[in-house]
Each structure stands twice: as structure tokens, then as C-alpha cells.
C-alpha atoms as a PDB file:
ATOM      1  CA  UNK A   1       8.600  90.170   0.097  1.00  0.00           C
ATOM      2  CA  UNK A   2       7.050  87.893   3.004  1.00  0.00           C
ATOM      3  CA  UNK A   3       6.540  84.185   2.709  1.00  0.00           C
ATOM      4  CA  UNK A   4       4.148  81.956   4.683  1.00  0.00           C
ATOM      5  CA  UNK A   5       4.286  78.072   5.356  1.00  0.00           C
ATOM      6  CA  UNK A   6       1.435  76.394   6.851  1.00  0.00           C
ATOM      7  CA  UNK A   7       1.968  72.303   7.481  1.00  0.00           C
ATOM      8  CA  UNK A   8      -1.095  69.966   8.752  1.00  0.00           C
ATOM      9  CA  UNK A   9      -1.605  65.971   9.370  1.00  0.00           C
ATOM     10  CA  UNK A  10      -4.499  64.482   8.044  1.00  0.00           C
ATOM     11  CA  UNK A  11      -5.724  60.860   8.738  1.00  0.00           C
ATOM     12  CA  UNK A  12      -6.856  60.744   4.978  1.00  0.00           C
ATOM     13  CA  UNK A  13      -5.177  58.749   2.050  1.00  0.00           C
ATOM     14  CA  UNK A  14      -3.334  61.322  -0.137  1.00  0.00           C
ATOM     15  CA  UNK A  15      -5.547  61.242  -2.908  1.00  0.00           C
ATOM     16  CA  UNK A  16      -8.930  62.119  -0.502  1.00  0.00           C
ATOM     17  CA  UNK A  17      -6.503  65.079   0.759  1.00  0.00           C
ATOM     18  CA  UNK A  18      -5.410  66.106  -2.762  1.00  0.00           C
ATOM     19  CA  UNK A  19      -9.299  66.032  -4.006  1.00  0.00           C
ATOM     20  CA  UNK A  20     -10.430  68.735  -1.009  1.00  0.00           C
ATOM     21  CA  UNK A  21      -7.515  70.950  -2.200  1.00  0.00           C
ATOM     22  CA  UNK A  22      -8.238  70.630  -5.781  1.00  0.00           C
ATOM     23  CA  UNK A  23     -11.269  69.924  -7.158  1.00  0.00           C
ATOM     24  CA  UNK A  24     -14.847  72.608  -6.398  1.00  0.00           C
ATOM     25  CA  UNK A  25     -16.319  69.734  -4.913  1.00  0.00           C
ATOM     26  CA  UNK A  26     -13.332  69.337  -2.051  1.00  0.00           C
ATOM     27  CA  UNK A  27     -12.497  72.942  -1.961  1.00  0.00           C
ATOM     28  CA  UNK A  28     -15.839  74.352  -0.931  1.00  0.00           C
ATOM     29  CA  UNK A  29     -16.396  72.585   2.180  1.00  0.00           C
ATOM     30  CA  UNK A  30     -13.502  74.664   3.693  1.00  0.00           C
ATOM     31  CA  UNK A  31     -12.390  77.667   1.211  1.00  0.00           C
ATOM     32  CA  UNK A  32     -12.373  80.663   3.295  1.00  0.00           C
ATOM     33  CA  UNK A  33     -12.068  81.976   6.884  1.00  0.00           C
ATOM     34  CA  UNK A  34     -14.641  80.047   9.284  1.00  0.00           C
ATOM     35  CA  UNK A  35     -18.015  82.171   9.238  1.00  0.00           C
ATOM     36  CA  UNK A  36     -17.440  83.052   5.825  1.00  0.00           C
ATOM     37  CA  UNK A  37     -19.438  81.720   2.945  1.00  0.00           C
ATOM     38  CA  UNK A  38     -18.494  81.543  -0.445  1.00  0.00           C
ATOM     39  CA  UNK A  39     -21.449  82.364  -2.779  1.00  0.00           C
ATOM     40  CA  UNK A  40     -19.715  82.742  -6.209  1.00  0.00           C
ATOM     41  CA  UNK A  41     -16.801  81.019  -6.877  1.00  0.00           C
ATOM     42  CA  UNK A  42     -14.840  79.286 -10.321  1.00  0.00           C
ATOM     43  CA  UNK A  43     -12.901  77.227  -7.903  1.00  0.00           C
ATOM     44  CA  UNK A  44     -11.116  74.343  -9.961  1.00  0.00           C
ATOM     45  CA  UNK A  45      -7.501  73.672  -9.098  1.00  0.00           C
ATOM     46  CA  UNK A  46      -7.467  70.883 -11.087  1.00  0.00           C
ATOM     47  CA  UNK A  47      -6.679  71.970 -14.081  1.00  0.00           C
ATOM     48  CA  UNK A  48      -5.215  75.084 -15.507  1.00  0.00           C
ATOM     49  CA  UNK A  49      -6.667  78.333 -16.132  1.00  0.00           C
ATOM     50  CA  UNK A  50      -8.202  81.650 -14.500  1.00  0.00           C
ATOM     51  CA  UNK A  51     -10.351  80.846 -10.904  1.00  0.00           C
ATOM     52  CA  UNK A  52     -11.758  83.097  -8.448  1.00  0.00           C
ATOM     53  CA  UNK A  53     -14.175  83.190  -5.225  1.00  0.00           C
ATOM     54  CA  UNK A  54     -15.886  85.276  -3.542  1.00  0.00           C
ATOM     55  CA  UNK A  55     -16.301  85.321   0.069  1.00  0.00           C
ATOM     56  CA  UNK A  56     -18.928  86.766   2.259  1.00  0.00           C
ATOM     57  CA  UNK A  57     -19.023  87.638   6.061  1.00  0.00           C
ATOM     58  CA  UNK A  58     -22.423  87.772   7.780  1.00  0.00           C
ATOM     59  CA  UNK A  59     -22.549  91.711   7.741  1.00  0.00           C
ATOM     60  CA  UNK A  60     -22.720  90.737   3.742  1.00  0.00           C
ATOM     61  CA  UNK A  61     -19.397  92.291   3.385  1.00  0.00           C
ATOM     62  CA  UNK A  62     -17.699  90.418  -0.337  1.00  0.00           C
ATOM     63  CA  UNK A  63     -14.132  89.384  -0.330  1.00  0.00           C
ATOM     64  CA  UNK A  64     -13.074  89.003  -4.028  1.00  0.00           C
ATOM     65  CA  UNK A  65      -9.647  86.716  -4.645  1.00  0.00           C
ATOM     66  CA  UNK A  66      -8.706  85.509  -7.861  1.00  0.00           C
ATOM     67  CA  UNK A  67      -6.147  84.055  -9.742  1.00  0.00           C
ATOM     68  CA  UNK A  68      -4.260  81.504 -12.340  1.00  0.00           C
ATOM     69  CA  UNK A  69      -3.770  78.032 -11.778  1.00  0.00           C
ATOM     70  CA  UNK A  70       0.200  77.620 -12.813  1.00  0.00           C
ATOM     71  CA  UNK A  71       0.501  73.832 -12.383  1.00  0.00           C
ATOM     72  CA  UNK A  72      -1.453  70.422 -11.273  1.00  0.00           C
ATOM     73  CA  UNK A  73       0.376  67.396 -10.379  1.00  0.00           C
ATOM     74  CA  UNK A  74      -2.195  65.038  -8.957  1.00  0.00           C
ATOM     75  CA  UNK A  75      -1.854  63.701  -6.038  1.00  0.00           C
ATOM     76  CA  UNK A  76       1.178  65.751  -5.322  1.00  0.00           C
ATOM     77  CA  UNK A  77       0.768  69.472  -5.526  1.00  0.00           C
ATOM     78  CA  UNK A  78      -1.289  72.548  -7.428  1.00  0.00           C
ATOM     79  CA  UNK A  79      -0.188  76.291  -7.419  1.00  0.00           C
ATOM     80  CA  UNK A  80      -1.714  79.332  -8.331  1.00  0.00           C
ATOM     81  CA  UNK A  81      -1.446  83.197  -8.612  1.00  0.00           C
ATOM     82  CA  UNK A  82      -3.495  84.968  -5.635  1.00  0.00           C
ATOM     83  CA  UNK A  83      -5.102  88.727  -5.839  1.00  0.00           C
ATOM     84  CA  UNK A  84      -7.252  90.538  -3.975  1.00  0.00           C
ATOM     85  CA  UNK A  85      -9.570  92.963  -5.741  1.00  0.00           C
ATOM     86  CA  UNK A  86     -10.768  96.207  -4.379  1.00  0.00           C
ATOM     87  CA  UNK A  87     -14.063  97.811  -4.121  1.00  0.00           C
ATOM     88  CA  UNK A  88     -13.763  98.480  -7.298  1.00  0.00           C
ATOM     89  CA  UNK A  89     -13.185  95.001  -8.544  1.00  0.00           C
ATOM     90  CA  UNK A  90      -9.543  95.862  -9.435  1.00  0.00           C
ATOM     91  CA  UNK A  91      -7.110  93.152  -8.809  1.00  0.00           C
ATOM     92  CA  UNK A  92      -4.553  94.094  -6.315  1.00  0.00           C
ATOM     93  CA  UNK A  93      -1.013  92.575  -5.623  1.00  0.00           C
ATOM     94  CA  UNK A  94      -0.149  89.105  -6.907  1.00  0.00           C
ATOM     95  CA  UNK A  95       1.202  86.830  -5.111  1.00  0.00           C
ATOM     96  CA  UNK A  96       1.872  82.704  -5.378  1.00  0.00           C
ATOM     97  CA  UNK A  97      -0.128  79.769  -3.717  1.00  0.00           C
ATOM     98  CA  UNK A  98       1.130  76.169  -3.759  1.00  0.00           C
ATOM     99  CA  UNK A  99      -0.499  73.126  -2.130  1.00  0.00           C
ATOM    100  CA  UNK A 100       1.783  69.904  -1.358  1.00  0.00           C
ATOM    101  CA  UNK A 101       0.460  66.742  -0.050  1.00  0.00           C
ATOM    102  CA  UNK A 102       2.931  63.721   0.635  1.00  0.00           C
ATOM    103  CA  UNK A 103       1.916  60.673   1.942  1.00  0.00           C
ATOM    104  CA  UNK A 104       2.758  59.595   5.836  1.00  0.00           C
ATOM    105  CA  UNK A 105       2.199  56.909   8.241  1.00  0.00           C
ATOM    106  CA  UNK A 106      -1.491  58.302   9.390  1.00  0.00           C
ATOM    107  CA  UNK A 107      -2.721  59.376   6.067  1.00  0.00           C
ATOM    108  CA  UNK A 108      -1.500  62.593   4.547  1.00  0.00           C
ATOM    109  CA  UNK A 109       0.737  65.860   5.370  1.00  0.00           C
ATOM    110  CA  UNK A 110      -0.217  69.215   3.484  1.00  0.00           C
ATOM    111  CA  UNK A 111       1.967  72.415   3.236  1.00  0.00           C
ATOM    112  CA  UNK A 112       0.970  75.291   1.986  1.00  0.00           C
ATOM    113  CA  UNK A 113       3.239  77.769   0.845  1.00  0.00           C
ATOM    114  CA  UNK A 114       2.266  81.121   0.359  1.00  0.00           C
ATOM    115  CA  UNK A 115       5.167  83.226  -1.307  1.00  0.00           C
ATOM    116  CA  UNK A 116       5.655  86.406  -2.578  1.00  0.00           C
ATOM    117  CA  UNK A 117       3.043  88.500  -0.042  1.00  0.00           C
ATOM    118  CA  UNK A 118       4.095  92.756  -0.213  1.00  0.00           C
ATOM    119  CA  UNK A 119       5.083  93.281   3.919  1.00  0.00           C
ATOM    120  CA  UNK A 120       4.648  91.490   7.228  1.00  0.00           C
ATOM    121  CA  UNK A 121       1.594  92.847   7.514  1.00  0.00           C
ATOM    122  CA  UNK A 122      -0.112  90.667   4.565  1.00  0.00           C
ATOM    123  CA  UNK A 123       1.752  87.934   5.562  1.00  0.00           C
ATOM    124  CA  UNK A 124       0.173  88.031   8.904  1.00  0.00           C
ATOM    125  CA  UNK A 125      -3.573  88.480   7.377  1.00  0.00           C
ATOM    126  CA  UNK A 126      -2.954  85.529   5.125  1.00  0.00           C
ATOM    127  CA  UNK A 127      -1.298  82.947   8.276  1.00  0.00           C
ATOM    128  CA  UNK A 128      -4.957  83.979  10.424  1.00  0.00           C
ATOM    129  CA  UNK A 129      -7.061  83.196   7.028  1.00  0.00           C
ATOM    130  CA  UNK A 130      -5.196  80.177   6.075  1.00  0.00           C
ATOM    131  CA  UNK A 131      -5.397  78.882   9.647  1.00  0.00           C
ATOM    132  CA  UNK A 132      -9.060  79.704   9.901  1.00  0.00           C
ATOM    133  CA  UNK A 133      -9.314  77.923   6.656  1.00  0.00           C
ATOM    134  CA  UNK A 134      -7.682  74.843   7.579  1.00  0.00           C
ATOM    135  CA  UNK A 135      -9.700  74.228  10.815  1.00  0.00           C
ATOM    136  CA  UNK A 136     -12.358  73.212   8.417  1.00  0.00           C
ATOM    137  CA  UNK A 137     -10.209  71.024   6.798  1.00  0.00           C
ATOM    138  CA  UNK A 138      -9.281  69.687   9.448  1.00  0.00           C
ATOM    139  CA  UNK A 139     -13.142  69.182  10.640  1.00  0.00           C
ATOM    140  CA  UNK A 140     -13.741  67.567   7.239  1.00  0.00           C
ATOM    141  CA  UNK A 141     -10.597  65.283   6.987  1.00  0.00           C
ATOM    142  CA  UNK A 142      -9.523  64.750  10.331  1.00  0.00           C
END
């Protein structure tokens, strides 16, 4: 099994931070690789339960991840089950996603920690995603 950690700054108060990680509103201005759009989506980390999004490159490819939120501690942290589903809309290996914002000095510091990915390989896939990902974040909250 592979792990990946991914830290940022943020100039935001941790609650602004926390609400872009949690709640549909926050999450959709940055979910997903840049130049990817996310058409369908449940994404709610803010409270328990089944979510899922759908992401779509402009050749109109669809990237379907899904997943159980496991636990919501506002403003501290959320985690959640993460899948991938095939062509075939089967859900592939699980793996675990937890978000952690603490306050600083400036604002806010996020990790994400990615655990439980099959080989290096995924692990890899998920740092270049994630770090696509959070370039928007960091365009949105600085």
C-alpha cells in the first residue's frame, strides 16, 4: 500500500478553508484536475453518507470517483472512502481521503492525506491530480 501527503498555506481564516473542502458550494470551484469540469457530482463532505463526481476532460472523456464520507469535524477535518469506477461503472479499489485544516499565523494550513492507494504507480496519479487540484484552490483562497 502507498500513501500520499499533500500540505498547502492559505491566507484564509480556517473556517473559509474548511467550507471549500467541505461543503458543494466550496468544493466545486476546484474539485478535479485543472481543465476538467465536473458536470454531475453529489459532492457534500459535510455530512455523512455516499458522494460521488464525475469529471470530464475536453475530449468528453468521464472520470467517475465515488465514495463514503467516514467523519466531519468542522472546522478541523473530513475523510472519506475514494473509488474509481470503470467503463463499466464498476467501482474499483478503495482507498481513504482525509482533509485537515489547522489554523496558522497567515490564515490556514491544509493536509491532505491520501492512504491506502494499491502501488506507486496510483500513488503517483493521485500526487499530479491532487496538485492540479489544489492550484485552484490555491487561485480561489490564496
Amino acid at each position: 500500500m502507498e500513501d500520499v501527503r499533500l500540505e498547502r498555506e492559505f491566507t484564509v481564516s480556517p473556517q473559509v478553508l474548511f467550507d471549500y473542502v467541505s461543503t458543494p458550494e466550496g468544493l466545486l470551484q476546484w474539485w478535479g484536475p485543472e481543465g476538467l469540469s465536473v458536470p454531475e457530482h453529489d459532492l457534500d463532505f459535510s455530512r455523512k453518507g455516499p458522494w460521488f463526481s464525475v469529471m470530464v476532460n475536453p475530449e468528453g472523456q468521464r472520470f467517475k470517483v465515488s465514495g463514503h464520507v467516514t467523519h466531519v469535524d468542522p472546522p478541523k477535518s473530513v475523510g472519506f472512502t475514494w473509488a474509481w469506477h470503470d467503463d463499466a461503472d464498476t467501482r474499483g479499489f478503495e482507498s481513504h481521503v482525509t482533509m485537515t485544516v489547522t489554523a496558522t499565523d497567515r490564515g490556514a494550513h491544509l493536509v491532505i492525506d491520501h492512504t491506502g492507494l494499491p502501488d506507486a504507480e496510483a500513488a503517483e496519479n493521485h500526487t499530479k491530480g491532487w496538485t492540479s487540484s489544489l492550484r485552484k484552490l490555491e487561485r480561489l483562497a490564496g
